[in-house]
PDB file of N, CA and C in Angstrom:
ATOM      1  N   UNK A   1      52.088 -22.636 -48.554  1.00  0.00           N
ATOM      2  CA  UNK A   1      52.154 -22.250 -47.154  1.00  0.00           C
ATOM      3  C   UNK A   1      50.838 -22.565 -46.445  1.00  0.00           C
ATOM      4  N   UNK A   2      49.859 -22.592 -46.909  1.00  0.00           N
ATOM      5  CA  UNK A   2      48.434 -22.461 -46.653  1.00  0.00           C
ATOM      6  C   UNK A   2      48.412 -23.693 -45.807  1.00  0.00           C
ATOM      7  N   UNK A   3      48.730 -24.783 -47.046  1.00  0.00           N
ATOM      8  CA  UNK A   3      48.710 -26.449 -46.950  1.00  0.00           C
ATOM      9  C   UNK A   3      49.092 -26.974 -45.444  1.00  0.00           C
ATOM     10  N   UNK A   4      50.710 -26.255 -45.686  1.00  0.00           N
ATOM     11  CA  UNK A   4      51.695 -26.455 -43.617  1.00  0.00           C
ATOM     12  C   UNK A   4      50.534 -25.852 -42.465  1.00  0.00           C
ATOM     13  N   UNK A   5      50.173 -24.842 -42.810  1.00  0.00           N
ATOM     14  CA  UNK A   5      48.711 -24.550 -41.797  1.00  0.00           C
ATOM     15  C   UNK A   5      48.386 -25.771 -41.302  1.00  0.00           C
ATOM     16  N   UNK A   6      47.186 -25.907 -42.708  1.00  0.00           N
ATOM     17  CA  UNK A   6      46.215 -27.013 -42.559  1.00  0.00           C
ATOM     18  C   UNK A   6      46.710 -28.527 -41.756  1.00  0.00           C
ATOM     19  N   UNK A   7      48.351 -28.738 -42.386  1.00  0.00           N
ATOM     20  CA  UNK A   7      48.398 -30.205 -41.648  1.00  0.00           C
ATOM     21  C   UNK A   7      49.162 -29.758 -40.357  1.00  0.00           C
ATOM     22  N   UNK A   8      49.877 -28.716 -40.122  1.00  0.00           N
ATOM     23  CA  UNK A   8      49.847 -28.401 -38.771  1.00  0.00           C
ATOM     24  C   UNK A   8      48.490 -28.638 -37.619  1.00  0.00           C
ATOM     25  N   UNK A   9      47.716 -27.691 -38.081  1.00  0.00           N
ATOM     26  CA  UNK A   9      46.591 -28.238 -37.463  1.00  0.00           C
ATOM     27  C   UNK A   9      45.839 -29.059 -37.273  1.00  0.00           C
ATOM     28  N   UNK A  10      45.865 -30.059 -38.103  1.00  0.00           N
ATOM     29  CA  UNK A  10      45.661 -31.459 -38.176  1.00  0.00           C
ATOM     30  C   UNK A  10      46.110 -32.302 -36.811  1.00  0.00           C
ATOM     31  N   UNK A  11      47.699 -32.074 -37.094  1.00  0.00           N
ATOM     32  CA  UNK A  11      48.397 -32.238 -36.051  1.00  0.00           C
ATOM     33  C   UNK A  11      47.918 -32.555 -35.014  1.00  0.00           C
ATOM     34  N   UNK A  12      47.801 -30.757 -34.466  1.00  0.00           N
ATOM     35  CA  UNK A  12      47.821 -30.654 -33.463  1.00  0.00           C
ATOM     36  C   UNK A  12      45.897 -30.762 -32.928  1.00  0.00           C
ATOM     37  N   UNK A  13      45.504 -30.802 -33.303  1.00  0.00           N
ATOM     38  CA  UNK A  13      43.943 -31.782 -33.040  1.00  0.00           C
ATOM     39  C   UNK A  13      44.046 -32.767 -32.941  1.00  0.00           C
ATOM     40  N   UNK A  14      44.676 -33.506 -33.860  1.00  0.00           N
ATOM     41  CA  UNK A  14      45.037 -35.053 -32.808  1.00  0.00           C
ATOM     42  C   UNK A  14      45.541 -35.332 -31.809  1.00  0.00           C
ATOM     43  N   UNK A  15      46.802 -33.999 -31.923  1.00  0.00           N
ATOM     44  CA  UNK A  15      47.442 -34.813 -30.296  1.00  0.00           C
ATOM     45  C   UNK A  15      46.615 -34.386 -29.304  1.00  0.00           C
ATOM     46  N   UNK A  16      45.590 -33.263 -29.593  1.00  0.00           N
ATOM     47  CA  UNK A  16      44.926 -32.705 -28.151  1.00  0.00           C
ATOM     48  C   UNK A  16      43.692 -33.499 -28.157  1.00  0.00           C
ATOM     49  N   UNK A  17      43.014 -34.399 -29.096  1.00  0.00           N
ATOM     50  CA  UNK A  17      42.409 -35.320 -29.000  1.00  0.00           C
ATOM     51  C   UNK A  17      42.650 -36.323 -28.380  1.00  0.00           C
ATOM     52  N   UNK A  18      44.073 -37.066 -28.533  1.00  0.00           N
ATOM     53  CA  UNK A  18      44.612 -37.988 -27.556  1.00  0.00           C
ATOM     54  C   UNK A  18      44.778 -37.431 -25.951  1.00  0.00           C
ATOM     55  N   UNK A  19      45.530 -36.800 -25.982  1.00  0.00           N
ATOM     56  CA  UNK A  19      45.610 -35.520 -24.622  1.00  0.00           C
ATOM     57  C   UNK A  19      44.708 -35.578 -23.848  1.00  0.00           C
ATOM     58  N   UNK A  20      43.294 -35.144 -24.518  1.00  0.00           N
ATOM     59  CA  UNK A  20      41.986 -35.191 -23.613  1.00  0.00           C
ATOM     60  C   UNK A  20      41.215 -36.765 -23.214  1.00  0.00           C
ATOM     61  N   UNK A  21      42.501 -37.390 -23.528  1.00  0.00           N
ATOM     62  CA  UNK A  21      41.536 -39.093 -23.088  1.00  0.00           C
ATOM     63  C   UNK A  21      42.898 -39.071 -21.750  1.00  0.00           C
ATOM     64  N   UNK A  22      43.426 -38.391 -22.009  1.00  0.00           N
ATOM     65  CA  UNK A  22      44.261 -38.607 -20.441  1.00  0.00           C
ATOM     66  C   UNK A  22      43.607 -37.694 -19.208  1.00  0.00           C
ATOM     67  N   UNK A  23      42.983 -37.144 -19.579  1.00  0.00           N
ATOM     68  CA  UNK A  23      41.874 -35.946 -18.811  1.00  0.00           C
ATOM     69  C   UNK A  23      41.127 -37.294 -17.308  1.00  0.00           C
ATOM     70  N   UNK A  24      41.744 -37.175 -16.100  1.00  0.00           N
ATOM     71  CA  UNK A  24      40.685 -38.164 -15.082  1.00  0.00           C
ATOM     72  C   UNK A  24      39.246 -37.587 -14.945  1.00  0.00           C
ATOM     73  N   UNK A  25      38.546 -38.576 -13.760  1.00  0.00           N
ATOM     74  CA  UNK A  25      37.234 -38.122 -13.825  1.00  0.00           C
ATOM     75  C   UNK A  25      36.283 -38.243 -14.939  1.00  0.00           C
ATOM     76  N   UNK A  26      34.999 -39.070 -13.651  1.00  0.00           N
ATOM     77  CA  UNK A  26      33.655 -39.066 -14.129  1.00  0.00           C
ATOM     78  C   UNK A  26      32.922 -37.756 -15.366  1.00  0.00           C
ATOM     79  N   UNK A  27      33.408 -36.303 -14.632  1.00  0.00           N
ATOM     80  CA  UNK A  27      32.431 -34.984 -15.135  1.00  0.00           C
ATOM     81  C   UNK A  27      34.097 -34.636 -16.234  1.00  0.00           C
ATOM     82  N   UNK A  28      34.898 -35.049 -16.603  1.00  0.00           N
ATOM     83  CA  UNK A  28      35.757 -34.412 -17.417  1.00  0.00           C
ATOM     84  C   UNK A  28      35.680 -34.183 -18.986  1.00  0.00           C
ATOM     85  N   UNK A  29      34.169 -34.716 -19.187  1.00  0.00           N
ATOM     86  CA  UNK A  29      33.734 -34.610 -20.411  1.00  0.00           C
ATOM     87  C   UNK A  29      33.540 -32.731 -20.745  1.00  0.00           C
ATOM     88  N   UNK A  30      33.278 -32.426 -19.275  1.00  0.00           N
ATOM     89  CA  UNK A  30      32.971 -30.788 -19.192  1.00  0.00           C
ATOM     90  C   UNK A  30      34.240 -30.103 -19.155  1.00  0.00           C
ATOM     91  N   UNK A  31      35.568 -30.544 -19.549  1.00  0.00           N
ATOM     92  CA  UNK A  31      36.949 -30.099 -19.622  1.00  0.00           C
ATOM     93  C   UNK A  31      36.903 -30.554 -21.106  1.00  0.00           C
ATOM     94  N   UNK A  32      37.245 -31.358 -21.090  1.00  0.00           N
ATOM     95  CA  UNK A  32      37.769 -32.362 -22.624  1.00  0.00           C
ATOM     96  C   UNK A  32      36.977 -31.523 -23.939  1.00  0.00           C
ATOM     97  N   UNK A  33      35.613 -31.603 -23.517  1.00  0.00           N
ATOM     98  CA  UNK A  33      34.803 -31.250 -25.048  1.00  0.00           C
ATOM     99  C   UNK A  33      35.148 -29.741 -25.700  1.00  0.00           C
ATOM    100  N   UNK A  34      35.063 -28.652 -24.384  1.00  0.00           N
ATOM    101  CA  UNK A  34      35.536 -27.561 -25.273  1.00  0.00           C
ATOM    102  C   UNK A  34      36.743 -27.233 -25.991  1.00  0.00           C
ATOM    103  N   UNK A  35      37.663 -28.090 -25.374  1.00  0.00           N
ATOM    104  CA  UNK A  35      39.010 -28.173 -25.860  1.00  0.00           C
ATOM    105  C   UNK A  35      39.238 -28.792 -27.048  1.00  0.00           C
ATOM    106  N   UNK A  36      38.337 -30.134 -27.124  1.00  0.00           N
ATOM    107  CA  UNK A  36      38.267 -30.382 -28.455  1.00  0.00           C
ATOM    108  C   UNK A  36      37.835 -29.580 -29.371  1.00  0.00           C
ATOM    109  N   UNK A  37      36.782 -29.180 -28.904  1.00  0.00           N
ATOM    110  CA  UNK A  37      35.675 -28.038 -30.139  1.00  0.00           C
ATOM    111  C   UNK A  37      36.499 -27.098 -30.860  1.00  0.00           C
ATOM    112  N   UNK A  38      37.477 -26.666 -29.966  1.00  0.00           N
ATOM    113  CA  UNK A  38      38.538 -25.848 -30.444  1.00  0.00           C
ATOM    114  C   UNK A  38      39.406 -25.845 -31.142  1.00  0.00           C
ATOM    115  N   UNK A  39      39.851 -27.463 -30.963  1.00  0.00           N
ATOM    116  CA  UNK A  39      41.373 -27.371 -31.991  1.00  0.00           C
ATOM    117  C   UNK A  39      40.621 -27.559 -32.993  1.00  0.00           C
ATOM    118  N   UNK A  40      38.967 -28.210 -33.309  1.00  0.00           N
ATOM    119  CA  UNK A  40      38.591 -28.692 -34.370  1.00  0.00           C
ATOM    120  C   UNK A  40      38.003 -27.007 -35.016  1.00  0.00           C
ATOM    121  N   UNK A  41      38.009 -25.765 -34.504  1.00  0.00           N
ATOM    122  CA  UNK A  41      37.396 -24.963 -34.758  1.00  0.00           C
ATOM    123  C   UNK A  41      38.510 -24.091 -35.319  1.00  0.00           C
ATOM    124  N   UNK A  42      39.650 -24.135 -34.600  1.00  0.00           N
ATOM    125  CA  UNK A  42      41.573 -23.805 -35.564  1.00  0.00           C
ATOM    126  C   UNK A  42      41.273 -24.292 -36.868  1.00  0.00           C
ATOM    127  N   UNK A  43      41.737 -25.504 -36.985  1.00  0.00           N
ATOM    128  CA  UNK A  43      41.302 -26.535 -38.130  1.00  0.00           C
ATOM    129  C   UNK A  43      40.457 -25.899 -39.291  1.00  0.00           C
ATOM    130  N   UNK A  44      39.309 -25.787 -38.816  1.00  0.00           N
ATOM    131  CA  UNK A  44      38.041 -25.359 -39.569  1.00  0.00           C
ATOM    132  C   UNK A  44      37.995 -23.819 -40.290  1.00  0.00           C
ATOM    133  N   UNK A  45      39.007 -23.314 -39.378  1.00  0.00           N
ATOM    134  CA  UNK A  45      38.979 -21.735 -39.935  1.00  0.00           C
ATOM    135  C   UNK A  45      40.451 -21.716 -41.003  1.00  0.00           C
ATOM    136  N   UNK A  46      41.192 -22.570 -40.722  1.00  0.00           N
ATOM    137  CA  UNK A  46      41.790 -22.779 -41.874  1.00  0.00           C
ATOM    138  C   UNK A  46      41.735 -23.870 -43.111  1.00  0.00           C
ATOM    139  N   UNK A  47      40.907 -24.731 -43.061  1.00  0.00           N
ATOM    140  CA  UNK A  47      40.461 -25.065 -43.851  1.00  0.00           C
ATOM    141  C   UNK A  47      39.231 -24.043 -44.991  1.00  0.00           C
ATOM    142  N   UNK A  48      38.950 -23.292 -44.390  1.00  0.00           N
ATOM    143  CA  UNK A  48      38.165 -22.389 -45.106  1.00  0.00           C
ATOM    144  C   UNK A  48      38.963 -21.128 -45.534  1.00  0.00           C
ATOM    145  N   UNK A  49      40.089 -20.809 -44.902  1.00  0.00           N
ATOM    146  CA  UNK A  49      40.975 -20.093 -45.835  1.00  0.00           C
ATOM    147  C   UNK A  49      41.762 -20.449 -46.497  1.00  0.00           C
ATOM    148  N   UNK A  50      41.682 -22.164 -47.029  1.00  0.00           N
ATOM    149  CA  UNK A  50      42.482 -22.344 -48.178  1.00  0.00           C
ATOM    150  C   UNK A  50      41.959 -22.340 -49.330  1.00  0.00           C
ATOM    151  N   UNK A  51      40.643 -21.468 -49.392  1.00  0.00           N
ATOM    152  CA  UNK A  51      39.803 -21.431 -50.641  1.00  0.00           C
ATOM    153  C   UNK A  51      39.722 -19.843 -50.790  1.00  0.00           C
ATOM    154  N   UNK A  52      40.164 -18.996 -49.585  1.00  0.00           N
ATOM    155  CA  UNK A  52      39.860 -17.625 -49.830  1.00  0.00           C
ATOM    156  C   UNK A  52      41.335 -16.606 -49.935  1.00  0.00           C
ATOM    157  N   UNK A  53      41.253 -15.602 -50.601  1.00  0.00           N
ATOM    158  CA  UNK A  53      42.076 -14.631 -51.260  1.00  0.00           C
ATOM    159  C   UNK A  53      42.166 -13.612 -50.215  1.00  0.00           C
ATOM    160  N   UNK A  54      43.345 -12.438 -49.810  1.00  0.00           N
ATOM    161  CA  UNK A  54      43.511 -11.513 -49.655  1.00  0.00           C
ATOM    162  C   UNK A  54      42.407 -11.483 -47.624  1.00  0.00           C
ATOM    163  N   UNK A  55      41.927 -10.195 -48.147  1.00  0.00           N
ATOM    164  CA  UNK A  55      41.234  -9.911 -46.926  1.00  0.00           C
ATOM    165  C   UNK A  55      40.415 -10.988 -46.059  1.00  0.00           C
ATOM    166  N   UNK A  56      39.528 -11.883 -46.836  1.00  0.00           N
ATOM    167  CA  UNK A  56      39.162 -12.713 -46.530  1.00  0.00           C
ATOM    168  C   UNK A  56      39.920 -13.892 -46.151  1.00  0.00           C
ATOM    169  N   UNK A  57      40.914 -14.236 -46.115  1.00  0.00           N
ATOM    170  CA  UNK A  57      41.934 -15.194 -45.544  1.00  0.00           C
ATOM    171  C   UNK A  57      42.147 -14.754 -44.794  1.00  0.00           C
ATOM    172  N   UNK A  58      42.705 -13.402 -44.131  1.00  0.00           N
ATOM    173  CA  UNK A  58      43.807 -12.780 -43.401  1.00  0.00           C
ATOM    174  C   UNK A  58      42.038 -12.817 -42.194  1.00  0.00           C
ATOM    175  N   UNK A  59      41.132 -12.417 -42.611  1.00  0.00           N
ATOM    176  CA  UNK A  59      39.822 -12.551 -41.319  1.00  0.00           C
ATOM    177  C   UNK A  59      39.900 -13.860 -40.973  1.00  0.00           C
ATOM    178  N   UNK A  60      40.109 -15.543 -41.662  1.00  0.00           N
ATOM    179  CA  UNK A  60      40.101 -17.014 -41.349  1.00  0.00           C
ATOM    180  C   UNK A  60      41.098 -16.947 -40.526  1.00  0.00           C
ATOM    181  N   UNK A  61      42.476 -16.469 -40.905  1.00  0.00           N
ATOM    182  CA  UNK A  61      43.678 -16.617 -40.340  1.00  0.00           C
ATOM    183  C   UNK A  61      43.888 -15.910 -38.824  1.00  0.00           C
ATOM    184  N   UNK A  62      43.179 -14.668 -38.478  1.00  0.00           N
ATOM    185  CA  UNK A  62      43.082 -13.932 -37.423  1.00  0.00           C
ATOM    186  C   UNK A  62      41.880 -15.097 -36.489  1.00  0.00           C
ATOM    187  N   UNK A  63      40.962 -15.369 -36.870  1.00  0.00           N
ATOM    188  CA  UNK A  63      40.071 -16.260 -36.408  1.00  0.00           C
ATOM    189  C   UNK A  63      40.636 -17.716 -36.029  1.00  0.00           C
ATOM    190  N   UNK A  64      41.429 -18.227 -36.918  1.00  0.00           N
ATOM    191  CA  UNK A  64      42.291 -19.129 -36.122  1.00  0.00           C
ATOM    192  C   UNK A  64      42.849 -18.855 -34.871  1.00  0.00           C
ATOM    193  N   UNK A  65      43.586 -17.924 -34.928  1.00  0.00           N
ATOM    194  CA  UNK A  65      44.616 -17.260 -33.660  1.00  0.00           C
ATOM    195  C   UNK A  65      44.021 -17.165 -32.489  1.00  0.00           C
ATOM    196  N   UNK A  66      42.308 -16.103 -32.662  1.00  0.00           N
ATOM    197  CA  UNK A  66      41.634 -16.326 -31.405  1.00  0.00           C
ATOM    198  C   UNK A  66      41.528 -17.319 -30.903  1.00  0.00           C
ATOM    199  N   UNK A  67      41.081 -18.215 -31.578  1.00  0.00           N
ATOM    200  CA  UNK A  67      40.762 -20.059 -31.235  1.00  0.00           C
ATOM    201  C   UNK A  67      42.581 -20.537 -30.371  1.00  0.00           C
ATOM    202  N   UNK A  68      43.264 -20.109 -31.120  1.00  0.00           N
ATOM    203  CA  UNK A  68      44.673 -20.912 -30.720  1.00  0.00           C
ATOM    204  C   UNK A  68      44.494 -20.041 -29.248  1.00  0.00           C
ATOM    205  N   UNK A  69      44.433 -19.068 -28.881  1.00  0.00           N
ATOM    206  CA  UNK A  69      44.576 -18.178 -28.062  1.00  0.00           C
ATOM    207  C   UNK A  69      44.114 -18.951 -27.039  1.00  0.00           C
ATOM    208  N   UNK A  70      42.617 -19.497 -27.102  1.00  0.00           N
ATOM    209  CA  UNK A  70      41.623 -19.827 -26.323  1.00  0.00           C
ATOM    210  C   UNK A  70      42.037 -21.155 -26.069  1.00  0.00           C
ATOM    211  N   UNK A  71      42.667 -21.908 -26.916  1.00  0.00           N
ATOM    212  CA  UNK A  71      42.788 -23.403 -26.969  1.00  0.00           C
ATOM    213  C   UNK A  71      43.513 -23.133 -25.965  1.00  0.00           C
ATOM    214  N   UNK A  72      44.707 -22.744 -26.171  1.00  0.00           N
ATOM    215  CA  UNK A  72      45.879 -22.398 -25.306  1.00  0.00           C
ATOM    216  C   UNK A  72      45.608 -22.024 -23.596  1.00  0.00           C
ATOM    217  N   UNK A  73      44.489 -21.543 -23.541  1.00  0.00           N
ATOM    218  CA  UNK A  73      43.924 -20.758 -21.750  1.00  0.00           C
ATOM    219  C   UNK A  73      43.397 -22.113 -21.458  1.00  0.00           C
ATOM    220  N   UNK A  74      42.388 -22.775 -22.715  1.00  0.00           N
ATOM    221  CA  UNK A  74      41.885 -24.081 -21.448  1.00  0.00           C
ATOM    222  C   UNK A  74      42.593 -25.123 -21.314  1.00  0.00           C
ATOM    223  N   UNK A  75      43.925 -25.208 -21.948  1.00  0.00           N
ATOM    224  CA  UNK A  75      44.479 -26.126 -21.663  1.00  0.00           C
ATOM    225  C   UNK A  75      45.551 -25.865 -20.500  1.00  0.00           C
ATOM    226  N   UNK A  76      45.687 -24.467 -20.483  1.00  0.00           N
ATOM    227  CA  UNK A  76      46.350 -24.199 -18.526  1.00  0.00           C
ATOM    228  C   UNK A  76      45.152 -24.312 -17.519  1.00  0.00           C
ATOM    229  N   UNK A  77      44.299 -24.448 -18.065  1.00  0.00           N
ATOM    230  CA  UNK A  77      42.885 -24.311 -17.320  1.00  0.00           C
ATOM    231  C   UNK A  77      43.295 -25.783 -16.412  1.00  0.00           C
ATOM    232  N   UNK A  78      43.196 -26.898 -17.363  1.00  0.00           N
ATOM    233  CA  UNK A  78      43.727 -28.384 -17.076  1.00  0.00           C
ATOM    234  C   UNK A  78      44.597 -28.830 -15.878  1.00  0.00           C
ATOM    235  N   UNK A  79      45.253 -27.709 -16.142  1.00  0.00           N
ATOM    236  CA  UNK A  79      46.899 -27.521 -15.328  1.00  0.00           C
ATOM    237  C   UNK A  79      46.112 -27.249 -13.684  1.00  0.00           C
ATOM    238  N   UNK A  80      45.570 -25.688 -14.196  1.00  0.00           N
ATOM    239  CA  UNK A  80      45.441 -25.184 -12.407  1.00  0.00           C
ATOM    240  C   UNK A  80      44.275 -25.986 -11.895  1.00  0.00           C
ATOM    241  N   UNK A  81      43.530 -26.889 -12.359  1.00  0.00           N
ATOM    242  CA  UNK A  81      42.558 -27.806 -11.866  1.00  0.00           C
ATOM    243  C   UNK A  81      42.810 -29.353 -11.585  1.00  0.00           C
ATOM    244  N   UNK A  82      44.366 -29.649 -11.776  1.00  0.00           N
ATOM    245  CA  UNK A  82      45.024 -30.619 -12.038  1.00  0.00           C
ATOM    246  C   UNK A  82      44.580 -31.949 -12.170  1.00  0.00           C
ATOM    247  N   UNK A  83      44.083 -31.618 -13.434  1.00  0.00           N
ATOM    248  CA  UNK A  83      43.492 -32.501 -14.542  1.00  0.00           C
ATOM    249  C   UNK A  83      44.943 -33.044 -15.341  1.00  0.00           C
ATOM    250  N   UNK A  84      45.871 -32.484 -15.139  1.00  0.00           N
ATOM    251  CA  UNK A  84      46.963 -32.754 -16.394  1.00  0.00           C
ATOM    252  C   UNK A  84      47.786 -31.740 -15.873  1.00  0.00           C
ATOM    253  N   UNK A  85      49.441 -32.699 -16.183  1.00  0.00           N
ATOM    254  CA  UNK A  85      50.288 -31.962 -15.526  1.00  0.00           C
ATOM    255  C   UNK A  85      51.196 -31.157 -16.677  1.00  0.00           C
ATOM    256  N   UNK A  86      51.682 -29.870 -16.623  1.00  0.00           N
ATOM    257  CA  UNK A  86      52.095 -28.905 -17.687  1.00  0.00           C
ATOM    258  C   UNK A  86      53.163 -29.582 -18.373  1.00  0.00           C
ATOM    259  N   UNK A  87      53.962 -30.557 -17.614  1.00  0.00           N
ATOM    260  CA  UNK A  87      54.971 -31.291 -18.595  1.00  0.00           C
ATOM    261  C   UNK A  87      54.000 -31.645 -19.707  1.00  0.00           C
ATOM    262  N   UNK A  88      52.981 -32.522 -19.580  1.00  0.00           N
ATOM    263  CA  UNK A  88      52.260 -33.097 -20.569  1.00  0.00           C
ATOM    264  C   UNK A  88      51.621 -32.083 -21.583  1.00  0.00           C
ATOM    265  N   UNK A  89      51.619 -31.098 -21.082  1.00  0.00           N
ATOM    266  CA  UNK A  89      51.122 -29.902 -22.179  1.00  0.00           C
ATOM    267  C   UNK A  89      51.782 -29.494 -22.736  1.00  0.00           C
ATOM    268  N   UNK A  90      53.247 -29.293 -21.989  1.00  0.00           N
ATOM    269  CA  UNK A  90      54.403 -28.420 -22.553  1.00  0.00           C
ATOM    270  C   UNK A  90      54.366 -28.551 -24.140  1.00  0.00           C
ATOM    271  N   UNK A  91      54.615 -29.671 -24.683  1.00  0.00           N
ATOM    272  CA  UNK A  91      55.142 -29.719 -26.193  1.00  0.00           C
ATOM    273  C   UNK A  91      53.775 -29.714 -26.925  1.00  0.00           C
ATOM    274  N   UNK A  92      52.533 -29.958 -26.702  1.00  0.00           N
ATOM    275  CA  UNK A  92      51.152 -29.239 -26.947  1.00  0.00           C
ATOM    276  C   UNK A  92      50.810 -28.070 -27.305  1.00  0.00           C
ATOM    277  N   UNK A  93      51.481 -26.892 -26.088  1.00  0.00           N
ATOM    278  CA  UNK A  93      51.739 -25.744 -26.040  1.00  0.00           C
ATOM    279  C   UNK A  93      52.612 -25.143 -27.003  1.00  0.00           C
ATOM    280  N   UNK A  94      53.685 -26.498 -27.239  1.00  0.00           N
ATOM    281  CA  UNK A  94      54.907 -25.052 -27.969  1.00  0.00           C
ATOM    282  C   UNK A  94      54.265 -25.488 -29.441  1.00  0.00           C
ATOM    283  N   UNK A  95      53.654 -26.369 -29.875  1.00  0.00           N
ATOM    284  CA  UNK A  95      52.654 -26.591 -31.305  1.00  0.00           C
ATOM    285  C   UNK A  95      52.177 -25.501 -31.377  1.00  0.00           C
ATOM    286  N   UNK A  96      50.771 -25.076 -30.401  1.00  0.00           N
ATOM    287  CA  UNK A  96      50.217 -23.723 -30.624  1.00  0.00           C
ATOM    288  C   UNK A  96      51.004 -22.876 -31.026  1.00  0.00           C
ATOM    289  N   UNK A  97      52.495 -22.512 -30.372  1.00  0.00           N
ATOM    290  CA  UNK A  97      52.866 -21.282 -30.506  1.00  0.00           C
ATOM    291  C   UNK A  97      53.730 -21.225 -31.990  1.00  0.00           C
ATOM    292  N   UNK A  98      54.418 -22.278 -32.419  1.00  0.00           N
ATOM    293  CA  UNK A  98      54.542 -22.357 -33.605  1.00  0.00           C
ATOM    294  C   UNK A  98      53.608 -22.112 -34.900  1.00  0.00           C
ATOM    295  N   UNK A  99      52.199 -23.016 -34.417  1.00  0.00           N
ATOM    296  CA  UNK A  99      51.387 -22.727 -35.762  1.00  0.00           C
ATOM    297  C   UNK A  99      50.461 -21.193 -35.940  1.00  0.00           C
ATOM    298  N   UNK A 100      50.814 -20.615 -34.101  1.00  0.00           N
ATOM    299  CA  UNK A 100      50.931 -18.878 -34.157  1.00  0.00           C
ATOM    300  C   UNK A 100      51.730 -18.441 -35.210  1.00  0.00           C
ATOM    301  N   UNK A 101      52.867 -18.686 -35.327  1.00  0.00           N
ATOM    302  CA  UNK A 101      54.042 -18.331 -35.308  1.00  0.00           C
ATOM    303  C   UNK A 101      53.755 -18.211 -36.959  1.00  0.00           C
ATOM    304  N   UNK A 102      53.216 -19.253 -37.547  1.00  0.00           N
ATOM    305  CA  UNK A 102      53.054 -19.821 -38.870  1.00  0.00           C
ATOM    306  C   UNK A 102      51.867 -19.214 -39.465  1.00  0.00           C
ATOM    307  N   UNK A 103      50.902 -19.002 -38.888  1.00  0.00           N
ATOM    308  CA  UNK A 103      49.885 -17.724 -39.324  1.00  0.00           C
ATOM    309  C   UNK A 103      50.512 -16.138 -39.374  1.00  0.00           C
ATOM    310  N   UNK A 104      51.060 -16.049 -38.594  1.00  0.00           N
ATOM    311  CA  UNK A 104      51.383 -14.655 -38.795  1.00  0.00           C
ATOM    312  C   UNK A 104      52.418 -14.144 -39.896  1.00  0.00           C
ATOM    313  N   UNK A 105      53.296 -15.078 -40.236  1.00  0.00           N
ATOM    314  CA  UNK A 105      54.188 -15.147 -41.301  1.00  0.00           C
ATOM    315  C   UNK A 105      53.090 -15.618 -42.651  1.00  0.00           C
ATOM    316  N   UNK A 106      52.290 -15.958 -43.144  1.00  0.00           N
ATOM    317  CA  UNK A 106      51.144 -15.749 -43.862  1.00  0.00           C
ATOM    318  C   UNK A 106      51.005 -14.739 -43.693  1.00  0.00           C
ATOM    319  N   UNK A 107      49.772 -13.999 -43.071  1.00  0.00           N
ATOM    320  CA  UNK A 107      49.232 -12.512 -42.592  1.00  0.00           C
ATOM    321  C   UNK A 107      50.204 -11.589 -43.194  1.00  0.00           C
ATOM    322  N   UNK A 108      51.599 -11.782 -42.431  1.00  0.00           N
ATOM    323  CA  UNK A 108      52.326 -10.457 -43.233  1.00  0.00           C
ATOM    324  C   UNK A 108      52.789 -10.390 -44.925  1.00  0.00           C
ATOM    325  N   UNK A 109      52.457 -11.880 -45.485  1.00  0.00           N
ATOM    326  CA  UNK A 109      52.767 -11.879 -46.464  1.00  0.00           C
ATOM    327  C   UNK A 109      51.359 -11.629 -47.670  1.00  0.00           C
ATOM    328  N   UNK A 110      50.501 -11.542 -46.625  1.00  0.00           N
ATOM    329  CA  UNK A 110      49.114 -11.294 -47.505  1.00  0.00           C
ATOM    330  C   UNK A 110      48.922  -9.597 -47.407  1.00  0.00           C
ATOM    331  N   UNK A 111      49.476  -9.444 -46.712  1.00  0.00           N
ATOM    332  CA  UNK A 111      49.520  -8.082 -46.405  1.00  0.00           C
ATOM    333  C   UNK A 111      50.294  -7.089 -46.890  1.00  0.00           C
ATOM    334  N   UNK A 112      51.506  -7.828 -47.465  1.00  0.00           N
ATOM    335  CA  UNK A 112      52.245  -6.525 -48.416  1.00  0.00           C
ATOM    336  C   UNK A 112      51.830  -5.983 -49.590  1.00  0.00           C
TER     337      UNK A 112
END
């Protein structure tokens, strides 16, 4: 289960890597970069809970979520600054909420 995480998130860092080269504008490096930092910071917190047990996973796995949380606000951020139109996010968006969806079904199973 760990593994579907990891290449979920894989995933979905690439497509928001591609995503952010559709970003217009000279200064959109100041949109694009934190958004990247982020999916790569999802990524990163589960890559480090595929080495850890029990409590310590379920803290990587909650730490993902914030990140998805956040990924998720600056990429409506995009929207209300219309940098990028929500069709183009839409299926971006429903990734996040799936690989939500996919941590928490972990979590409860680390948890019984």
């Amino acid at each position: 289960m760990k593994r579907r995480l990891l290449q979920q998130s894989l995933e979905l860092a690439t497509e928001i890597h591609q995503l952010m080269k559709e970003v217009p504008g000279e200064d959109s490096s100041n949109i694009t970069e934190p958004i990247n930092t982020l999916s790569l910071t999802v990524q990163s917190h589960l890559v480090r809970g595929q080495k850890q047990e029990s409590e310590e996973l379920v803290n990587s796995l909650a730490s993902s979520r914030v990140a998805l949380t956040e990924l998720e606000e600056k990429l409506l951020e995009t929207v209300k600054l219309r940098k990028l139109k929500k069709m183009t996010i839409n299926p971006t968006l429903a990734k996040i909420t799936d690989l939500h969806g996919e941590i928490e079904v972990v979590e409860k199973q680390i948890l019984r």
